[in-house]
Protein backbone atom coordinates (compact mmCIF):
# COMPACT_ATOMS: atom_id res chain seq x y z
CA UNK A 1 0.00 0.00 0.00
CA UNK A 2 1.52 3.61 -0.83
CA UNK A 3 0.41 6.83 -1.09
CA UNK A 4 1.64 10.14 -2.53
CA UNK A 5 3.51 10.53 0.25
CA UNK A 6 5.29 7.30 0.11
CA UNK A 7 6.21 6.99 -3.35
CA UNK A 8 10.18 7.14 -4.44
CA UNK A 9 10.92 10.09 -6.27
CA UNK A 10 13.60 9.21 -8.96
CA UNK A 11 16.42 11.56 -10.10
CA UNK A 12 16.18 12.96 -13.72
CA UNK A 13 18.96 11.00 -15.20
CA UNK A 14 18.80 12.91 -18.62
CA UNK A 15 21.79 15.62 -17.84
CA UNK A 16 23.98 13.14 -17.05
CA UNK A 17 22.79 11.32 -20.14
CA UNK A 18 23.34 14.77 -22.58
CA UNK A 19 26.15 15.92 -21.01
CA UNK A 20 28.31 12.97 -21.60
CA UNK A 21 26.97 12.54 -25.08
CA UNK A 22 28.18 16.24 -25.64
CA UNK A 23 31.25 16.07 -24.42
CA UNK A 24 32.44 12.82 -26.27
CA UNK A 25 30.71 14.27 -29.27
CA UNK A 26 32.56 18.01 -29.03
CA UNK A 27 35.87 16.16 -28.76
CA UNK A 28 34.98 14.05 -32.00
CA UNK A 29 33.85 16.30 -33.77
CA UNK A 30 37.08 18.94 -33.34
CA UNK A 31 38.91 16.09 -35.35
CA UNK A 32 36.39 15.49 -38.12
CA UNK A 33 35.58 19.08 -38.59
CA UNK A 34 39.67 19.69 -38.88
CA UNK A 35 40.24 21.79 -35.88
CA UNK A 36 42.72 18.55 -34.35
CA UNK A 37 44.81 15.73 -36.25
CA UNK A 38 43.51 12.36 -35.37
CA UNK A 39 46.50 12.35 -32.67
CA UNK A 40 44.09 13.85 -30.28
CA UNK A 41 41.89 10.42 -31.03
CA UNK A 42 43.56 8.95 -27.94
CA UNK A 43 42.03 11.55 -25.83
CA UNK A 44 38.76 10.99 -27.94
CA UNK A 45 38.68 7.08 -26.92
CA UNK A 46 38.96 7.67 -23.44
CA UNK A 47 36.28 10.22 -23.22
CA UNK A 48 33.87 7.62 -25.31
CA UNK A 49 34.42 5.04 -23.04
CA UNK A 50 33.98 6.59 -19.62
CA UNK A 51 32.00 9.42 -20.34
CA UNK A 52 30.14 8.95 -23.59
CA UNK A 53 30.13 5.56 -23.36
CA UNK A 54 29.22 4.39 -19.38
CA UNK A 55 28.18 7.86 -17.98
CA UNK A 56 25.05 7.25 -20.90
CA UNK A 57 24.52 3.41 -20.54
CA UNK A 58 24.19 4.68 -16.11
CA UNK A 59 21.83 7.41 -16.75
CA UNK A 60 19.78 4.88 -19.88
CA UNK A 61 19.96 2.48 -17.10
CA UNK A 62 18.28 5.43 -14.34
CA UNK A 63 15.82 6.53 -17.19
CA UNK A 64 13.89 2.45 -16.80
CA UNK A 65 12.46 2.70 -12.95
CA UNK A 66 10.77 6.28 -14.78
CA UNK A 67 9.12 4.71 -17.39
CA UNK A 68 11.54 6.04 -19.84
CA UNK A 69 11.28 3.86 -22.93
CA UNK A 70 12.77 6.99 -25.08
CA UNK A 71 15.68 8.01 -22.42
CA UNK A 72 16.34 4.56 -21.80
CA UNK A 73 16.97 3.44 -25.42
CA UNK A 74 18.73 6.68 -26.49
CA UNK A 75 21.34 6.77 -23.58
CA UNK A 76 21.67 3.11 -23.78
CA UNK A 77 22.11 3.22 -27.33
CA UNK A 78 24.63 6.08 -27.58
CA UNK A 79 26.63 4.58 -24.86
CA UNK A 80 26.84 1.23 -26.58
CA UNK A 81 27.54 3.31 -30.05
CA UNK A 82 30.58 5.20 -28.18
CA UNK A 83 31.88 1.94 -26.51
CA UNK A 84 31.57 0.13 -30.36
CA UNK A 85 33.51 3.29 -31.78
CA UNK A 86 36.53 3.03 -29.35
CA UNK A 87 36.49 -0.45 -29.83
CA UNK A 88 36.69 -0.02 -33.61
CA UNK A 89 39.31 2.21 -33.74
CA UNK A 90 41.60 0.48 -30.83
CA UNK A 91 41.46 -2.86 -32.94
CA UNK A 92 39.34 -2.74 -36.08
CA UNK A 93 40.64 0.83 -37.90
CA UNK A 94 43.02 -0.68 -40.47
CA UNK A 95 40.96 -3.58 -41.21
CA UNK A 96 37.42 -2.52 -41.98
CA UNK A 97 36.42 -1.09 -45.72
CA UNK A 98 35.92 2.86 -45.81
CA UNK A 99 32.22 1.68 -47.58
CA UNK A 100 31.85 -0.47 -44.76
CA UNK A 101 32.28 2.13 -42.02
CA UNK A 102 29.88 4.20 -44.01
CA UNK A 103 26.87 1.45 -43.23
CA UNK A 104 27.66 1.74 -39.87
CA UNK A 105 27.36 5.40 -40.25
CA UNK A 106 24.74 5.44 -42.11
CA UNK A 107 22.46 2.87 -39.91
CA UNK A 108 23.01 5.17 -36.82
CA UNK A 109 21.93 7.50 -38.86
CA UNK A 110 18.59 5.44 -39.59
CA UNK A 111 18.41 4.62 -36.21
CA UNK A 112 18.65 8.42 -35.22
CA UNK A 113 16.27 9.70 -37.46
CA UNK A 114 13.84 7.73 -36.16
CA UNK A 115 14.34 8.55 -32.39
CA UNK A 116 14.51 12.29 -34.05
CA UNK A 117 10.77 11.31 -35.15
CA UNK A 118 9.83 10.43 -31.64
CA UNK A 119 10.61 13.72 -30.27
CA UNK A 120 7.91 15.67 -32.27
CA UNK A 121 6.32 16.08 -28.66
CA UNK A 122 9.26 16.73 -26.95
CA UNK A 123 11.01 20.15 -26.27
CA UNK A 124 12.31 21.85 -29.37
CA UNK A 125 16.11 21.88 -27.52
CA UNK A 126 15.71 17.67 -27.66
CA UNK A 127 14.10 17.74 -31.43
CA UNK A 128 17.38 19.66 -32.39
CA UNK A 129 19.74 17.36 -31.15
CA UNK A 130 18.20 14.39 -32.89
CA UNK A 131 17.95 16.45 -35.87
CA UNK A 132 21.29 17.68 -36.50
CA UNK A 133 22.57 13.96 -35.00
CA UNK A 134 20.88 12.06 -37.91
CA UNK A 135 22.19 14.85 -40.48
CA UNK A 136 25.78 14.06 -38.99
CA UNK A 137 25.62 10.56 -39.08
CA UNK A 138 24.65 10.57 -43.10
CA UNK A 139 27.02 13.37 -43.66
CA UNK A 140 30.33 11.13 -42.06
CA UNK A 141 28.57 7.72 -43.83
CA UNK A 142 28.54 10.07 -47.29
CA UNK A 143 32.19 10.92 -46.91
CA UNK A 144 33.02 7.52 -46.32
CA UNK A 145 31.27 6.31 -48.94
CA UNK A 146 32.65 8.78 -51.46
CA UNK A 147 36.09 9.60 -49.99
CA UNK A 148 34.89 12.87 -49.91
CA UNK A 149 36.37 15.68 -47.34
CA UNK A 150 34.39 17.88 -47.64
CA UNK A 151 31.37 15.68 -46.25
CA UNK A 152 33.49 14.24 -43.82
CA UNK A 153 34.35 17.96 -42.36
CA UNK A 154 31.12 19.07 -42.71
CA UNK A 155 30.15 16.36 -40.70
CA UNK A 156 31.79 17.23 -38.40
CA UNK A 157 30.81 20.79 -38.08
CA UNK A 158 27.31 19.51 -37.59
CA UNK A 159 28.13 17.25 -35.00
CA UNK A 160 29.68 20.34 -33.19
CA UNK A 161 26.17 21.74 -33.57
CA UNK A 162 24.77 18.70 -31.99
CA UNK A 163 26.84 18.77 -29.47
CA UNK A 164 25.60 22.36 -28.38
CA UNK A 165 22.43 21.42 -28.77
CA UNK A 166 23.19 18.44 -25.91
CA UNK A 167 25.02 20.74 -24.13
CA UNK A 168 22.62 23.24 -23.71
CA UNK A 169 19.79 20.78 -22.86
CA UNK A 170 21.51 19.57 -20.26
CA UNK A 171 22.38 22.98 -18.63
CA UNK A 172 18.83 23.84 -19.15
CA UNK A 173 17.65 20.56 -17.03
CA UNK A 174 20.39 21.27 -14.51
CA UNK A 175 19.52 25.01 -14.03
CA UNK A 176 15.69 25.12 -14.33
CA UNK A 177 15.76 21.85 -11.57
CA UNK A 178 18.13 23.46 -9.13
CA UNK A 179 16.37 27.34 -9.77
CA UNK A 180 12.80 25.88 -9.53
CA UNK A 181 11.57 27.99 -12.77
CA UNK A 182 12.91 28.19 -16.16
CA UNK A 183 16.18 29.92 -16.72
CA UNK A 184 17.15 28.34 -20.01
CA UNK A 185 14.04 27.74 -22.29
CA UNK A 186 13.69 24.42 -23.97
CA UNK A 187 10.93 25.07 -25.93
């Protein structure tokens, strides 16, 4: 038997979530926009797998005792993709086809787009993430598939975008929660 009073109030897991998926994703992004060489990759790799990749798989993990089916599959999901990128470049790099890498790309990309289309009733700050992440992912899986720079840097400078986006988000959760109103609109 519980009542109101009773009931477990669970923490919003979603900054923790957004901010580790923005700072993995700012770091990445610095190389395939150009700004680094891919000697800061190192740096990269060990961001993805203790911040991008298990910071997101804790707070997917938080989002399932909410109800979460949408946080819960999107930070699971991202973790696992950040943990399967370090992986791949530790050990698989040199052996795996440029087209290849592109499907990879390219199915995050499908899988993105649509989680993008689930957040049509969500705050415009989480629609823009999702949107600028799918564009990203079939920018980098078109400059794979091409050999293309261009795509590959522009890729990159969306995924800079997205990672603003996240960052922001986050803040905004953090700051409206601890301020009790909204600071930073989310739309």
């Amino acid at each position: 038997m519980s009542d109101a009073s009773t009931q477990t109030k669970f923490s919003n897991p979603a900054p923790l979530g957004l901010a580790g998926f923005a700072l993995t994703t700012w770091l990445l992004s610095m190389i395939n926009a150009g700004w680094f060489s891919a000697d800061g990759m190192g740096l990269v790799l060990a961001c993805a797998l203790a911040y991008g990749g298990t910071a997101q798989a804790i707070a997917g993990v938080m989002e399932l005792p909410r109800g979460n089916t949408f946080g819960a599959t999107a930070f699971l999901s991202y973790g696992a993709f950040w943990w399967s990128f370090a992986l791949f470049v530790l050990f698989l790099h040199d052996k795996v086809p440029a087209a290849f890498v592109g499907w990879y790309l390219c199915l995050w990309g499908v899988f993105t787009f649509y989680m993008w289309l689930g957040t049509f009733r969500a705050p415009r700050a989480l629609q823009l993430i999702f949107l600028a992440l799918w564009i990203t992912f079939f920018l980098l899986a078109a400059g794979e598939w091409t050999g293309m720079a261009g795509l590959h840097q522009t890729g990159g400078y969306m995924g800079l975008l997205t990672a603003i986006f996240a960052f922001y988000l986050s803040a905004a959760e953090i700051v409206n929660d601890s301020q009790q109103r909204t600071v930073l609109p989310i739309g």
